[in-house]
PDB file of N, CA and C in Angstrom:
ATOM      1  N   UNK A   1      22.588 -73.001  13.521  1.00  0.00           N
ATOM      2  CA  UNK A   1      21.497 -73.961  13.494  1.00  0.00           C
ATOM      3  C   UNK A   1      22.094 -75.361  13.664  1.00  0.00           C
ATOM      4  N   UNK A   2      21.513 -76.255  14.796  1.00  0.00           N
ATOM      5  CA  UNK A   2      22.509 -77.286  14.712  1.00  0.00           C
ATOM      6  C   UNK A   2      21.933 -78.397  13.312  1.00  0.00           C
ATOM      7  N   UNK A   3      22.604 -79.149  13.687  1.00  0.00           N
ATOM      8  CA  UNK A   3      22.533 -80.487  12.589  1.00  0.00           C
ATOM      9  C   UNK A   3      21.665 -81.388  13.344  1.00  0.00           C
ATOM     10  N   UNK A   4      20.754 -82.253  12.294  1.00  0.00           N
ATOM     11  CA  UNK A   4      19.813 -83.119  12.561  1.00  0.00           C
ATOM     12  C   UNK A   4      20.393 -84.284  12.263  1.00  0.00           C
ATOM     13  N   UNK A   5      20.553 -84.980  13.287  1.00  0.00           N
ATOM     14  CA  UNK A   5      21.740 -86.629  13.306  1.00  0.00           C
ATOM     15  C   UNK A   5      20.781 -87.710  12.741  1.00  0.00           C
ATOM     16  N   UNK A   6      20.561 -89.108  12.492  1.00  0.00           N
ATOM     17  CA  UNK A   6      19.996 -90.326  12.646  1.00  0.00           C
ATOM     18  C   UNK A   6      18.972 -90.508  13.481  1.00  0.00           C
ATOM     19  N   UNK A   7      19.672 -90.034  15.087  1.00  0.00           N
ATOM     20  CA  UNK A   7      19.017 -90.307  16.222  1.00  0.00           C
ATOM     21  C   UNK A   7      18.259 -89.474  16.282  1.00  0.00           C
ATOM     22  N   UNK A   8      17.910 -87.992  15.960  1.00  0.00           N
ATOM     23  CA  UNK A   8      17.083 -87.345  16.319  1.00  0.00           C
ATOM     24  C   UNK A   8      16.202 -87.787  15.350  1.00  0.00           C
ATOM     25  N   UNK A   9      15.768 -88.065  14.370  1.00  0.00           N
ATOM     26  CA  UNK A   9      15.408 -88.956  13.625  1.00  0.00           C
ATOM     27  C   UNK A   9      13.923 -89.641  13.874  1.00  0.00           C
ATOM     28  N   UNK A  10      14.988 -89.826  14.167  1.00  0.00           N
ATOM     29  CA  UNK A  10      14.423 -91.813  14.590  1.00  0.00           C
ATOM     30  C   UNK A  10      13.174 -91.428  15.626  1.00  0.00           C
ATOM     31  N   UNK A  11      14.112 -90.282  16.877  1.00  0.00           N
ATOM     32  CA  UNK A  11      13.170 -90.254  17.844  1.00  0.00           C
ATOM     33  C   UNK A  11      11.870 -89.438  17.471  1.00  0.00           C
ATOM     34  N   UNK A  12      11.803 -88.421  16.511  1.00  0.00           N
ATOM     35  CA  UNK A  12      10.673 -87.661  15.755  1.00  0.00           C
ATOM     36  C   UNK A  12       9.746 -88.962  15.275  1.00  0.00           C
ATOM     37  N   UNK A  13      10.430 -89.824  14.480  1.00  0.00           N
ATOM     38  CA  UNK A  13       9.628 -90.676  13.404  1.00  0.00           C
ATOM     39  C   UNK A  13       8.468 -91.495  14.889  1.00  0.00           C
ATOM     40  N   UNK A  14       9.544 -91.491  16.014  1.00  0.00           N
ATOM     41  CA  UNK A  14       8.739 -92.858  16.539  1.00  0.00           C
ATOM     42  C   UNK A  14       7.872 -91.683  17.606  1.00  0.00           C
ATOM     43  N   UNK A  15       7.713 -90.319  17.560  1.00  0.00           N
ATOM     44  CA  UNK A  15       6.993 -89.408  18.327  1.00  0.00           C
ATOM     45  C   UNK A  15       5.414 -89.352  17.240  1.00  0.00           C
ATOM     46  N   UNK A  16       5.685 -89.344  16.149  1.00  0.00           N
ATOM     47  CA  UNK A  16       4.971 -88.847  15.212  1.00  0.00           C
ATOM     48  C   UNK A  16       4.148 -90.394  15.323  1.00  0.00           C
ATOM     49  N   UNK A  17       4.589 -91.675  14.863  1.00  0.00           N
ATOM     50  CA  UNK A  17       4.120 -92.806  15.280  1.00  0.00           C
ATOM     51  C   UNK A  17       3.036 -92.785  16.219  1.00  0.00           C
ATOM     52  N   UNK A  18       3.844 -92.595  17.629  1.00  0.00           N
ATOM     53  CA  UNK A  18       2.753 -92.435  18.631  1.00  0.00           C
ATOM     54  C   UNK A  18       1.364 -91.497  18.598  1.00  0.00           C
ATOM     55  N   UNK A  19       1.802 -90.412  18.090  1.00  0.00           N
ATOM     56  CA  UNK A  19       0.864 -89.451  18.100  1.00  0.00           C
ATOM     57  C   UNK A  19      -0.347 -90.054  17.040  1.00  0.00           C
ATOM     58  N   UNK A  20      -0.213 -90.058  16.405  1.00  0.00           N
ATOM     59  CA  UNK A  20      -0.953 -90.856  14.995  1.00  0.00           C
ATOM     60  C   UNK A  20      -1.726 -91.802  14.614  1.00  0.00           C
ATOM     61  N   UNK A  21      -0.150 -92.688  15.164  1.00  0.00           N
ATOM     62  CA  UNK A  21      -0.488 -94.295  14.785  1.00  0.00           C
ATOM     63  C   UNK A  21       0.369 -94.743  13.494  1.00  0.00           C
ATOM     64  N   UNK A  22       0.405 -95.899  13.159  1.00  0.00           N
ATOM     65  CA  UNK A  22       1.058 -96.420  11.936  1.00  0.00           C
ATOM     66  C   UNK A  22       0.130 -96.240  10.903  1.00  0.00           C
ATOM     67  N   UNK A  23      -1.207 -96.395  10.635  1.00  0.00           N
ATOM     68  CA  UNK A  23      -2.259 -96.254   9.998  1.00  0.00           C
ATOM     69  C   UNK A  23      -1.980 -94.685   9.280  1.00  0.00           C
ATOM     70  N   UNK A  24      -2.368 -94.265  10.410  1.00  0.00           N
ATOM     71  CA  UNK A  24      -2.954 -92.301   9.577  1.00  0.00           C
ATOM     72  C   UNK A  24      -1.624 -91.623   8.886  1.00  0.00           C
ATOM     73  N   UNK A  25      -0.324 -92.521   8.915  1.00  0.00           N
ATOM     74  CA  UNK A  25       0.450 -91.873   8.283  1.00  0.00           C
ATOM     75  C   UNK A  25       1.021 -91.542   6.678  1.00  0.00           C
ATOM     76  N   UNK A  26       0.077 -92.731   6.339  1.00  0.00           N
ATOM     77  CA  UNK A  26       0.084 -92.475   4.291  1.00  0.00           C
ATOM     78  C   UNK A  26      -0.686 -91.509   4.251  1.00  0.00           C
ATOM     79  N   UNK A  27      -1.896 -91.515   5.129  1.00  0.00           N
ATOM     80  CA  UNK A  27      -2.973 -90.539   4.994  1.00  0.00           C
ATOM     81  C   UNK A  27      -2.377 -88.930   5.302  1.00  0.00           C
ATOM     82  N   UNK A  28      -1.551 -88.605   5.857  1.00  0.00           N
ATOM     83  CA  UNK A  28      -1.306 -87.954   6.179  1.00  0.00           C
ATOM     84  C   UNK A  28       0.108 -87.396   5.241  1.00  0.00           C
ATOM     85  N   UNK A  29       0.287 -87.724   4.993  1.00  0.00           N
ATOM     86  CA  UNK A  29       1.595 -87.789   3.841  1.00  0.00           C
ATOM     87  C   UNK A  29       0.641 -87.185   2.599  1.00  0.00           C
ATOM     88  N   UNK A  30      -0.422 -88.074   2.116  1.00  0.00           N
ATOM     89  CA  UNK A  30      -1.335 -87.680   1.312  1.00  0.00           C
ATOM     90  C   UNK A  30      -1.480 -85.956   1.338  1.00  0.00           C
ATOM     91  N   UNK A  31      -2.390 -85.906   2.050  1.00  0.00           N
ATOM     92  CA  UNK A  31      -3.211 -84.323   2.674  1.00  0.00           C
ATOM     93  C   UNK A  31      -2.041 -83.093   2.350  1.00  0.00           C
ATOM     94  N   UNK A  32      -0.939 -84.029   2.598  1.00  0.00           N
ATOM     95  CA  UNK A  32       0.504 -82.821   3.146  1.00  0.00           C
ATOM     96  C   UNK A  32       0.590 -82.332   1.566  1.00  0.00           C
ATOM     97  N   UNK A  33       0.944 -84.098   0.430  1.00  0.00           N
ATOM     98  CA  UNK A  33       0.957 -83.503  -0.985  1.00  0.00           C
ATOM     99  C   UNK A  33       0.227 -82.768  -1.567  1.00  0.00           C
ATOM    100  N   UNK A  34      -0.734 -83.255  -1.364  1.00  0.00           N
ATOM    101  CA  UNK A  34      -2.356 -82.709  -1.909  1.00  0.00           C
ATOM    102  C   UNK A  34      -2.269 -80.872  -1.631  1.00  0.00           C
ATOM    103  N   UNK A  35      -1.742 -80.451  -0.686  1.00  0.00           N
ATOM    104  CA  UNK A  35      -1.806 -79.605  -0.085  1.00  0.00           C
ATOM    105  C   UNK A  35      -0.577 -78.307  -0.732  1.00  0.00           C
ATOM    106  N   UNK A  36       0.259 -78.794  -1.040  1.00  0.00           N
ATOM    107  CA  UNK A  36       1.558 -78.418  -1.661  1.00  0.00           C
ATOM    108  C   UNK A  36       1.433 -77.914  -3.051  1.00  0.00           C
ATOM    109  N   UNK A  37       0.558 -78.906  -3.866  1.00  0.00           N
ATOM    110  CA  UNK A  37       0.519 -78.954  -5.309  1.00  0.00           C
ATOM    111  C   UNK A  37      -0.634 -78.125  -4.941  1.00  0.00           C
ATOM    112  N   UNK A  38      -1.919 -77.998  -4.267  1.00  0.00           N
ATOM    113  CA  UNK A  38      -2.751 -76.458  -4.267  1.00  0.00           C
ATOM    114  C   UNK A  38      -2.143 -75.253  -4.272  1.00  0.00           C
ATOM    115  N   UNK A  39      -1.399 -75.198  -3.386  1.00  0.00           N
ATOM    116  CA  UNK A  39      -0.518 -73.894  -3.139  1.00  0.00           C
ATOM    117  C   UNK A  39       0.312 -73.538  -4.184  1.00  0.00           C
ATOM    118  N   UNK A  40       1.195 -74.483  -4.672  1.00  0.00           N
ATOM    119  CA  UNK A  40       1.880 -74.492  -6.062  1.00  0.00           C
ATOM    120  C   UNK A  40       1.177 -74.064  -7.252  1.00  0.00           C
ATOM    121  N   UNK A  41      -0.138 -74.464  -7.458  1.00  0.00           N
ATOM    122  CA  UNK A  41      -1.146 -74.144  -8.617  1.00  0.00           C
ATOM    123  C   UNK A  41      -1.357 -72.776  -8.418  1.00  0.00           C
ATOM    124  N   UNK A  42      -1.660 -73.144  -7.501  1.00  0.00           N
ATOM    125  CA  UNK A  42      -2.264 -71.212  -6.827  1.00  0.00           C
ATOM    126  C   UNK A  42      -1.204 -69.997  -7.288  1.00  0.00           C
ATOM    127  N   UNK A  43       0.186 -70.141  -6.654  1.00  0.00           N
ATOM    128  CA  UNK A  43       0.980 -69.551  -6.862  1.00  0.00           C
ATOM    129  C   UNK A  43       1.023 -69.225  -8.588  1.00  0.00           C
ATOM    130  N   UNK A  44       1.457 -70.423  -9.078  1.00  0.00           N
ATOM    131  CA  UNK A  44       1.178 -70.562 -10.811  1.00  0.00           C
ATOM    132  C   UNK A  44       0.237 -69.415 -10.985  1.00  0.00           C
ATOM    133  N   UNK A  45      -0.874 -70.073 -10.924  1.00  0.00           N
ATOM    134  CA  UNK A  45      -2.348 -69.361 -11.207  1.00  0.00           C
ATOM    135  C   UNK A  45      -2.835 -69.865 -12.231  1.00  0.00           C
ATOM    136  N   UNK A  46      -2.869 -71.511 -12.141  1.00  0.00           N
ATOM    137  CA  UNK A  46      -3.520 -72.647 -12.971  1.00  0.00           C
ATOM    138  C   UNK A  46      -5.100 -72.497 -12.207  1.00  0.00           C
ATOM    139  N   UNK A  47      -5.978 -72.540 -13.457  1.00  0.00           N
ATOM    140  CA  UNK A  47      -7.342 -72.466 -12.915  1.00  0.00           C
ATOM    141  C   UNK A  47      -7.592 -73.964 -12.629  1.00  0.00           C
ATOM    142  N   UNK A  48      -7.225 -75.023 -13.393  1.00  0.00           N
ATOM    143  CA  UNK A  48      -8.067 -76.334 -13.119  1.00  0.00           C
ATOM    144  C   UNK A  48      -7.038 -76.677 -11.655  1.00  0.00           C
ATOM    145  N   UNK A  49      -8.159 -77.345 -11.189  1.00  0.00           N
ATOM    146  CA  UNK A  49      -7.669 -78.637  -9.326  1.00  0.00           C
ATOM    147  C   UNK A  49      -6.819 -79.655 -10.023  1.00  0.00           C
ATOM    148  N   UNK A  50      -4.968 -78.956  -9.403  1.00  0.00           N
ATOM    149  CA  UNK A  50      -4.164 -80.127  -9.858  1.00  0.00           C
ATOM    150  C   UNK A  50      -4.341 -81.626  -9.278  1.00  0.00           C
ATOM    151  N   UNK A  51      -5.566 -81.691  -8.570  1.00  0.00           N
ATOM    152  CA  UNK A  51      -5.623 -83.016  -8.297  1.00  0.00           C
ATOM    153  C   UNK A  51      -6.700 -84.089  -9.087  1.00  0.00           C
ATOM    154  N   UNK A  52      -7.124 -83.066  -9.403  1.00  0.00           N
ATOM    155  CA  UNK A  52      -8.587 -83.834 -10.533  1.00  0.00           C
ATOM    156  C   UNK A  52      -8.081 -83.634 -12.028  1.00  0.00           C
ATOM    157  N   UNK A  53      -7.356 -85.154 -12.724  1.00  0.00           N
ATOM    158  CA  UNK A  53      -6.868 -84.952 -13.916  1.00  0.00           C
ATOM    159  C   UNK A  53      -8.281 -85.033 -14.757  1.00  0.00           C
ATOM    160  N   UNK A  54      -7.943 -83.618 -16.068  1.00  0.00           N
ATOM    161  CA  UNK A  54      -9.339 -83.322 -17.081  1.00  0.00           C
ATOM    162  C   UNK A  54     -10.232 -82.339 -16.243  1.00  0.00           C
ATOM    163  N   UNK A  55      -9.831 -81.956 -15.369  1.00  0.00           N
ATOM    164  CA  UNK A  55     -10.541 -80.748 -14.535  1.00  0.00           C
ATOM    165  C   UNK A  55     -10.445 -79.252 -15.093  1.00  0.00           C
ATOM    166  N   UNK A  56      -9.704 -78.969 -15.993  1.00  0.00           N
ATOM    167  CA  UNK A  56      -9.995 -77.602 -16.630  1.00  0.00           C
ATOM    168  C   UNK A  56     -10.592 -77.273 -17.295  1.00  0.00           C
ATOM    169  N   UNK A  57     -10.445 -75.991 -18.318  1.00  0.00           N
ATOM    170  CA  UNK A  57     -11.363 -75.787 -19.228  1.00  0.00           C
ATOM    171  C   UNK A  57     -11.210 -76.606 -20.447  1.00  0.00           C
ATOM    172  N   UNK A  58     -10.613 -77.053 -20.726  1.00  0.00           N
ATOM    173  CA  UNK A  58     -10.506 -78.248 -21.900  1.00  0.00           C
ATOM    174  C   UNK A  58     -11.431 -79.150 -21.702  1.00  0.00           C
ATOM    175  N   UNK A  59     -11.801 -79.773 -20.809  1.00  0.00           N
ATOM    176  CA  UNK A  59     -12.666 -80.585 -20.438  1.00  0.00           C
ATOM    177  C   UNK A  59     -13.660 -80.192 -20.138  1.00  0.00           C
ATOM    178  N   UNK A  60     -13.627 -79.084 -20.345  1.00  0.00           N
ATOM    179  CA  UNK A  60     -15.867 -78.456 -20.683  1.00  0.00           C
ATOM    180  C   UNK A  60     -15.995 -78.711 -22.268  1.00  0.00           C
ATOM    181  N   UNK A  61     -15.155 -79.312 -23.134  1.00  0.00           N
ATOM    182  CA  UNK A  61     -15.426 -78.651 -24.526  1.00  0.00           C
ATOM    183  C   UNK A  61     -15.600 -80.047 -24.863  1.00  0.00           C
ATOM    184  N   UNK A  62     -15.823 -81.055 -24.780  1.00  0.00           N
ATOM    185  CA  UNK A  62     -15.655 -82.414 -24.872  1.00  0.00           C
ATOM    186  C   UNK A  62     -17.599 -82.930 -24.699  1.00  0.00           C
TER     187      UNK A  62
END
């Protein structure tokens, strides 16, 4: 598998740029986390949405 240098890099970051834009890329960074920590919960097999803090069953009893 080769090695990923600086330059190849650089040239992804400024492909991804184009494709995108400078804008949609927090947003998109977002979605990616958001997306990770579902799958992660899931895996777990946490019932409450790790993204909505007080979203479980503790927070029906309140």
């Amino acid at each position: 598998m080769p090695n990923i240098g600086p330059w190849e890099l650089l040239i992804i970051l400024f492909i991804v740029v184009l494709i995108f834009g400078a804008g949609k890329i927090p947003q998109l960074g977002k979605s990616l986390g958001e997306g990770i920590r579902n799958f992660q919960a899931s895996i777990k097999g946490d019932k409450k949405d790790p993204t909505k803090p007080g979203a479980g069953p503790e927070a029906k009893n309140n």
